[in-house]
N, C-alpha and C. Protein backbone atom coordinates (compact mmCIF):
# COMPACT_ATOMS: atom_id res chain seq x y z
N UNK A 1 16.35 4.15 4.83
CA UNK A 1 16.06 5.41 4.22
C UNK A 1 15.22 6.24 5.18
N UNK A 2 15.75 7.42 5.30
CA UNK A 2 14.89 8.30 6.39
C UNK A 2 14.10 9.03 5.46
N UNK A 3 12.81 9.28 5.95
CA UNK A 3 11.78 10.22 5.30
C UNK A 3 11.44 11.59 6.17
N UNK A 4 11.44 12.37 4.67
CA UNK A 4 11.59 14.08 5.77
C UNK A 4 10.17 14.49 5.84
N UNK A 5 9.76 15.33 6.10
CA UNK A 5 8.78 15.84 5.80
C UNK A 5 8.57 16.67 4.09
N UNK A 6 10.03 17.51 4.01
CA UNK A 6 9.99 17.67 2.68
C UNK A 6 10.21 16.74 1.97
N UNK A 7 9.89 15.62 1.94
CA UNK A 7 10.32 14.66 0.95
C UNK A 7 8.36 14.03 0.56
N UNK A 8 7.84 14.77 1.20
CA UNK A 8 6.27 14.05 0.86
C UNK A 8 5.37 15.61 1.27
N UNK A 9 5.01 15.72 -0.01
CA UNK A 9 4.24 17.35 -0.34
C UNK A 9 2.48 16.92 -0.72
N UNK A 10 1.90 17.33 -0.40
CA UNK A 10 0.48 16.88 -0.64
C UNK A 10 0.07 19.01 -1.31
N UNK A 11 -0.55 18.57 -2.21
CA UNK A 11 -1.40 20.05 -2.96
C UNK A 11 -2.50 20.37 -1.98
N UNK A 12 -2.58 21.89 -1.44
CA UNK A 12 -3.76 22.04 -0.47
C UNK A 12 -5.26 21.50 -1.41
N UNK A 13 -5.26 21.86 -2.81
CA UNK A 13 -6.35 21.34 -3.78
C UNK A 13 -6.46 20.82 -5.08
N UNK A 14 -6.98 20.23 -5.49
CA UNK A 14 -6.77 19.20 -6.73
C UNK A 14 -8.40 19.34 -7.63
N UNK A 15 -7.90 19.41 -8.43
CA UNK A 15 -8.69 19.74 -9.63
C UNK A 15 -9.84 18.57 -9.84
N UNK A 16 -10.98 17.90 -9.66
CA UNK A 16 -11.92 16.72 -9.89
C UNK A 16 -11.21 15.54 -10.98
N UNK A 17 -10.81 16.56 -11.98
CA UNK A 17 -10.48 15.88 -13.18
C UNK A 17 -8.51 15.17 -12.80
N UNK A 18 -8.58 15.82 -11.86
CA UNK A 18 -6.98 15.17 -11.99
C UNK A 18 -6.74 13.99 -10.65
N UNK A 19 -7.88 14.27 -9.64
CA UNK A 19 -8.37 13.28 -8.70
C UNK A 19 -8.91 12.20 -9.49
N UNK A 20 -9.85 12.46 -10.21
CA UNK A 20 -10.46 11.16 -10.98
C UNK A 20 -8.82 10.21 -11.78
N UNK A 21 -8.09 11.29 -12.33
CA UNK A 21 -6.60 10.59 -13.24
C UNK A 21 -5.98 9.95 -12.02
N UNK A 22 -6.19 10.32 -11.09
CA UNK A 22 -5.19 9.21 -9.91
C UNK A 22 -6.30 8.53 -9.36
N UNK A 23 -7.71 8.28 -9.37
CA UNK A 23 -7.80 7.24 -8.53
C UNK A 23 -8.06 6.14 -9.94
N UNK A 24 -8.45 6.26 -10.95
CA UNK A 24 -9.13 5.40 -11.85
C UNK A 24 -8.03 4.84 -12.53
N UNK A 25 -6.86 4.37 -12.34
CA UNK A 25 -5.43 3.08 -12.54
C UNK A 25 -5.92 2.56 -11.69
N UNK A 26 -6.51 2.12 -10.38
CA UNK A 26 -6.66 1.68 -9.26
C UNK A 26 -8.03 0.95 -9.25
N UNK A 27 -8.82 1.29 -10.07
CA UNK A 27 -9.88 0.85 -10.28
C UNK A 27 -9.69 -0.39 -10.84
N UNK A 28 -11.18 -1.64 -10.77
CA UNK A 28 -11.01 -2.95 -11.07
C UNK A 28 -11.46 -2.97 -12.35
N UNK A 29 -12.03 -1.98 -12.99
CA UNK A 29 -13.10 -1.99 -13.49
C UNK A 29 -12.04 -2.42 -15.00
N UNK A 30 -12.83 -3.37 -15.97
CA UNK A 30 -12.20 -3.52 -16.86
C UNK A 30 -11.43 -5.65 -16.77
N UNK A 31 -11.68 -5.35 -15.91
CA UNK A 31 -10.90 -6.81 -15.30
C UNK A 31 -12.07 -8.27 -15.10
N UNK A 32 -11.82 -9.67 -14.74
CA UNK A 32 -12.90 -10.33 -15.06
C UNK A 32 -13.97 -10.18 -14.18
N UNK A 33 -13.79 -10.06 -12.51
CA UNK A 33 -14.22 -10.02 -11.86
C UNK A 33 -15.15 -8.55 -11.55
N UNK A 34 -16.08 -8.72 -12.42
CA UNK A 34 -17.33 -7.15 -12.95
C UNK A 34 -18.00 -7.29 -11.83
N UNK A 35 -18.13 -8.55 -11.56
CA UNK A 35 -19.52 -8.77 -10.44
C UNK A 35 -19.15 -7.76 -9.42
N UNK A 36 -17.80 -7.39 -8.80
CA UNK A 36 -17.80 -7.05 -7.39
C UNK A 36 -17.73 -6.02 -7.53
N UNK A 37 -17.83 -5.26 -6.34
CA UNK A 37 -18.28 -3.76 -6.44
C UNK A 37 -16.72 -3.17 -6.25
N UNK A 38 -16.34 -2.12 -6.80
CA UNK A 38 -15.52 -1.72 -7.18
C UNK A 38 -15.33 -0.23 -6.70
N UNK A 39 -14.97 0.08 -5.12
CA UNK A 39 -14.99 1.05 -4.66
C UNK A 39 -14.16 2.45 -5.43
N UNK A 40 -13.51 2.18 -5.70
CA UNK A 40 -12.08 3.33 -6.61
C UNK A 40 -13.27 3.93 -7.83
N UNK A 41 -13.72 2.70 -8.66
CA UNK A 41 -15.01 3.28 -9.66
C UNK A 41 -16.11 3.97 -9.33
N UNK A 42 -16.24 3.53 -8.35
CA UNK A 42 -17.44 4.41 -7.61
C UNK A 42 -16.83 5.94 -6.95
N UNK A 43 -16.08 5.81 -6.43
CA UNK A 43 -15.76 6.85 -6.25
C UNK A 43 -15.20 8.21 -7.68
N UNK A 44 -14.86 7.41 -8.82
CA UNK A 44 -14.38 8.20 -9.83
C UNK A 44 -15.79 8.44 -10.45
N UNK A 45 -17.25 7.82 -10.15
CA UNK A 45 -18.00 8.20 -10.94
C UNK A 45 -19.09 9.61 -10.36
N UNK A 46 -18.78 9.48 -8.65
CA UNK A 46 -19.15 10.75 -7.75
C UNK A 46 -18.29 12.05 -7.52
N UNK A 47 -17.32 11.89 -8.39
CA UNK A 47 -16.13 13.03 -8.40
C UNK A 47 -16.64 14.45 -9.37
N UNK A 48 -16.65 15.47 -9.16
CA UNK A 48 -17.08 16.39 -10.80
C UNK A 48 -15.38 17.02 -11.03
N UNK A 49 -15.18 16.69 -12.34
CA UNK A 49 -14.55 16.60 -12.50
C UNK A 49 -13.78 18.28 -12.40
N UNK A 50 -15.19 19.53 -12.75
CA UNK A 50 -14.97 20.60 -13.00
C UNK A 50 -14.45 21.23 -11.49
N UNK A 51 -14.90 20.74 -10.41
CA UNK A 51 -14.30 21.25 -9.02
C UNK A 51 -13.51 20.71 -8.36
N UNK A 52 -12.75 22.26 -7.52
CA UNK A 52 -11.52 21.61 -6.78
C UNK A 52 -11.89 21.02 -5.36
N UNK A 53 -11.32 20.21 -4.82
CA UNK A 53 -11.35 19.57 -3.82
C UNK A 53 -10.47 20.12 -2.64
N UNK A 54 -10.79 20.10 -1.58
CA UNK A 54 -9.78 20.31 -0.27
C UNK A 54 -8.80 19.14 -0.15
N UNK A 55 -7.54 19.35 -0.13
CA UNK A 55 -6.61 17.85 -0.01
C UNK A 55 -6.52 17.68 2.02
N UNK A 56 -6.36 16.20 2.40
CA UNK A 56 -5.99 16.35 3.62
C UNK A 56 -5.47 14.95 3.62
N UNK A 57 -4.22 15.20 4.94
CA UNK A 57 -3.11 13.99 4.13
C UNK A 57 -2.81 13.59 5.72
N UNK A 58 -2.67 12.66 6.44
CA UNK A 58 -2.26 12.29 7.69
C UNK A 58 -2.01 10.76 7.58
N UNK A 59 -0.95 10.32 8.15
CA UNK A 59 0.16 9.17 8.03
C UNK A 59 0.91 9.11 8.88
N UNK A 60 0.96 7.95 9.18
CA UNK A 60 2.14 7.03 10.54
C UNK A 60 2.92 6.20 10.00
N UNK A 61 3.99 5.49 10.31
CA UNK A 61 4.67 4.52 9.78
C UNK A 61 3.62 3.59 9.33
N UNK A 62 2.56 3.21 9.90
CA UNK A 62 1.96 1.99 9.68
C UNK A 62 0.59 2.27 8.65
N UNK A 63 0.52 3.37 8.45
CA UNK A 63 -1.51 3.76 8.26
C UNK A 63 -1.17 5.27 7.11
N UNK A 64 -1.81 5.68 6.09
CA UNK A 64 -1.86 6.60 5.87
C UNK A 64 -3.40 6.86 5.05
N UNK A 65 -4.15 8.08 5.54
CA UNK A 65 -5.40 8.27 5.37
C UNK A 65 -5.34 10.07 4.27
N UNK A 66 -5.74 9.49 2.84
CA UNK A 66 -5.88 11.05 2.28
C UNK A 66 -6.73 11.15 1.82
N UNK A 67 -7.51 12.47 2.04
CA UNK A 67 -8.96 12.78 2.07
C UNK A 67 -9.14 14.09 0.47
N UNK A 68 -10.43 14.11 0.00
CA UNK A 68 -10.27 15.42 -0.57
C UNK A 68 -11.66 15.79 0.04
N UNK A 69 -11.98 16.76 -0.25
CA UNK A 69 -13.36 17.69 0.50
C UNK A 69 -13.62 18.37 -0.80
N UNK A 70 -15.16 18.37 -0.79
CA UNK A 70 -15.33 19.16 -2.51
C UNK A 70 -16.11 20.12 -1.68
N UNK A 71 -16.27 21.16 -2.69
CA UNK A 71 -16.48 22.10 -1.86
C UNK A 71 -17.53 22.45 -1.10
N UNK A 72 -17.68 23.75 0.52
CA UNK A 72 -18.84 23.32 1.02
C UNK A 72 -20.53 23.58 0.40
N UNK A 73 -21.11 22.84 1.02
CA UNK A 73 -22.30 23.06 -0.13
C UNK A 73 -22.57 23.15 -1.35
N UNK A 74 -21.84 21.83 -1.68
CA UNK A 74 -21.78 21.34 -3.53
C UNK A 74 -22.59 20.05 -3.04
N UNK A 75 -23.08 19.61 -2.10
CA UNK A 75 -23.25 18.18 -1.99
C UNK A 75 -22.60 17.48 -2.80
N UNK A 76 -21.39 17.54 -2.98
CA UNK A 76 -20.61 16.48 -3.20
C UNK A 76 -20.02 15.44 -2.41
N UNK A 77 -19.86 14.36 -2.68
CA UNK A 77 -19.37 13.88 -1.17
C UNK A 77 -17.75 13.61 -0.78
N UNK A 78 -17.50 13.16 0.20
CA UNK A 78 -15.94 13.69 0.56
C UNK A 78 -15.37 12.00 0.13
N UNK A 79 -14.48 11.75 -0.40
CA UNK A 79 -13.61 10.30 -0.76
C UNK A 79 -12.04 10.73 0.01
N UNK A 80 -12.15 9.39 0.73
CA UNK A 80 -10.81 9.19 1.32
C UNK A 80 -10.58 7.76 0.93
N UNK A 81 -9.08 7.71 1.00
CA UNK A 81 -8.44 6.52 0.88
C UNK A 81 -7.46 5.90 1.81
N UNK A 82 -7.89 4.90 2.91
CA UNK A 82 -6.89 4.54 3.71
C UNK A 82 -6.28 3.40 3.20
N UNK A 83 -4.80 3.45 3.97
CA UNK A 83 -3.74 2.93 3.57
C UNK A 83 -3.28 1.91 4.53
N UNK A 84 -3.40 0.46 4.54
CA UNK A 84 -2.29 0.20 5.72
C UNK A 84 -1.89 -1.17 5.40
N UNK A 85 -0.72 -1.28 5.60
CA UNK A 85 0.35 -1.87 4.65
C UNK A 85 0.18 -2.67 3.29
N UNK A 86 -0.51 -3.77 2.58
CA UNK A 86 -0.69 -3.59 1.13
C UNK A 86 -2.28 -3.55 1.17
N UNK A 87 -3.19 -3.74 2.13
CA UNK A 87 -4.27 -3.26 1.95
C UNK A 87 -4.99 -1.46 1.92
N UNK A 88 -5.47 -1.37 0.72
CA UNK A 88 -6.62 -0.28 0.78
C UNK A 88 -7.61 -0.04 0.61
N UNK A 89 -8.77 0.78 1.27
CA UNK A 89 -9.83 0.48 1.04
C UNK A 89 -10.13 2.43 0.79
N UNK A 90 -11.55 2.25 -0.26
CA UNK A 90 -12.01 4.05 -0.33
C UNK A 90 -13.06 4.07 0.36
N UNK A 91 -13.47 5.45 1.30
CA UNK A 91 -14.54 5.54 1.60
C UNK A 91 -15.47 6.86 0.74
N UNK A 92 -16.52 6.60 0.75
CA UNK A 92 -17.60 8.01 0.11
C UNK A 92 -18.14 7.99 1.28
N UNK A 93 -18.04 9.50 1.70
CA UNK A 93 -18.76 9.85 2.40
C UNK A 93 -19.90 10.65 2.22
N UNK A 94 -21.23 10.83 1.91
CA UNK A 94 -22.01 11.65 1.70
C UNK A 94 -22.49 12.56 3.27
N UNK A 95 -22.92 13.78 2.85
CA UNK A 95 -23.26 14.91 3.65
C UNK A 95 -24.70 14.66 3.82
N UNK A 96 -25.31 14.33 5.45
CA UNK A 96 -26.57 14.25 5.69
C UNK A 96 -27.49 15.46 5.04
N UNK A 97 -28.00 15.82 4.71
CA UNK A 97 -29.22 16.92 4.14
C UNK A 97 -30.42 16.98 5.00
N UNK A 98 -30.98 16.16 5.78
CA UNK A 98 -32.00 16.37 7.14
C UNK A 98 -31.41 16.50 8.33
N UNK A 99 -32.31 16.74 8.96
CA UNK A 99 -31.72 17.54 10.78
C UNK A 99 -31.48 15.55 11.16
N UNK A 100 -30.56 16.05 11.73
CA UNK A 100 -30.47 14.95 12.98
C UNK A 100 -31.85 14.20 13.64
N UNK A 101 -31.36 13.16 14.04
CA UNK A 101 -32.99 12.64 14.72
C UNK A 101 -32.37 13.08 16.37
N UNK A 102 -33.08 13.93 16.92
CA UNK A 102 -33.46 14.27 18.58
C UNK A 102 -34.29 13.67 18.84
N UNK A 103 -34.22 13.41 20.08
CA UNK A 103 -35.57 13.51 20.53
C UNK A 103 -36.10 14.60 21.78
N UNK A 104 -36.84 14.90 22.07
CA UNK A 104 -37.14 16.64 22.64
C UNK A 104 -37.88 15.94 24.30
């Protein structure tokens, strides 16, 4: 099966509340194993649901990485999800708020 480019459409932005509806099936949460930390939940619990997000979508045969961006200066933080072959993992990224450490 060949894949086109029109055959895989990503939304430039997504609503909090409809990001949270796709990552939280994916979540563990609910299952026996409570103890472990449960990245997908965590990420659905730093999402607001009321703002849109920036979508960003980049993929190879082997890897695919999709990001959303909330907006700038919401301190919200940015969740991506990489892909590569049946493993995935989410990252949160939070936005530093102090200067950099220099040194002068």
């Amino acid at each position: 099966m060949d894949v086109l480019p029109r055959d895989i459409t990503t939304l430039p932005h997504v609503l909090g509340s409809d990001l949270i509806e796709y990552l939280a099936p994916s979540s563990d949460a609910g299952s026996d194993e409570s103890d472990d930390w449960d990245p997908f939940a965590q990420a659905v619990e730093v999402i607001d649901p009321s703002r849109w997000y920036t979508t960003s979508f980049d993929a190879t045969p082997e890897q695919s990485i999709m990001r959303w961006l909330p907006p700038d200066g919401s301190g919200l933080p940015t969740i991506a999800v990489y892909s590569q072959a049946s493993e995935t993992t989410v990252l949160i990224r939070h936005e530093s708020r102090g200067r950099p450490n220099r040194r002068r």
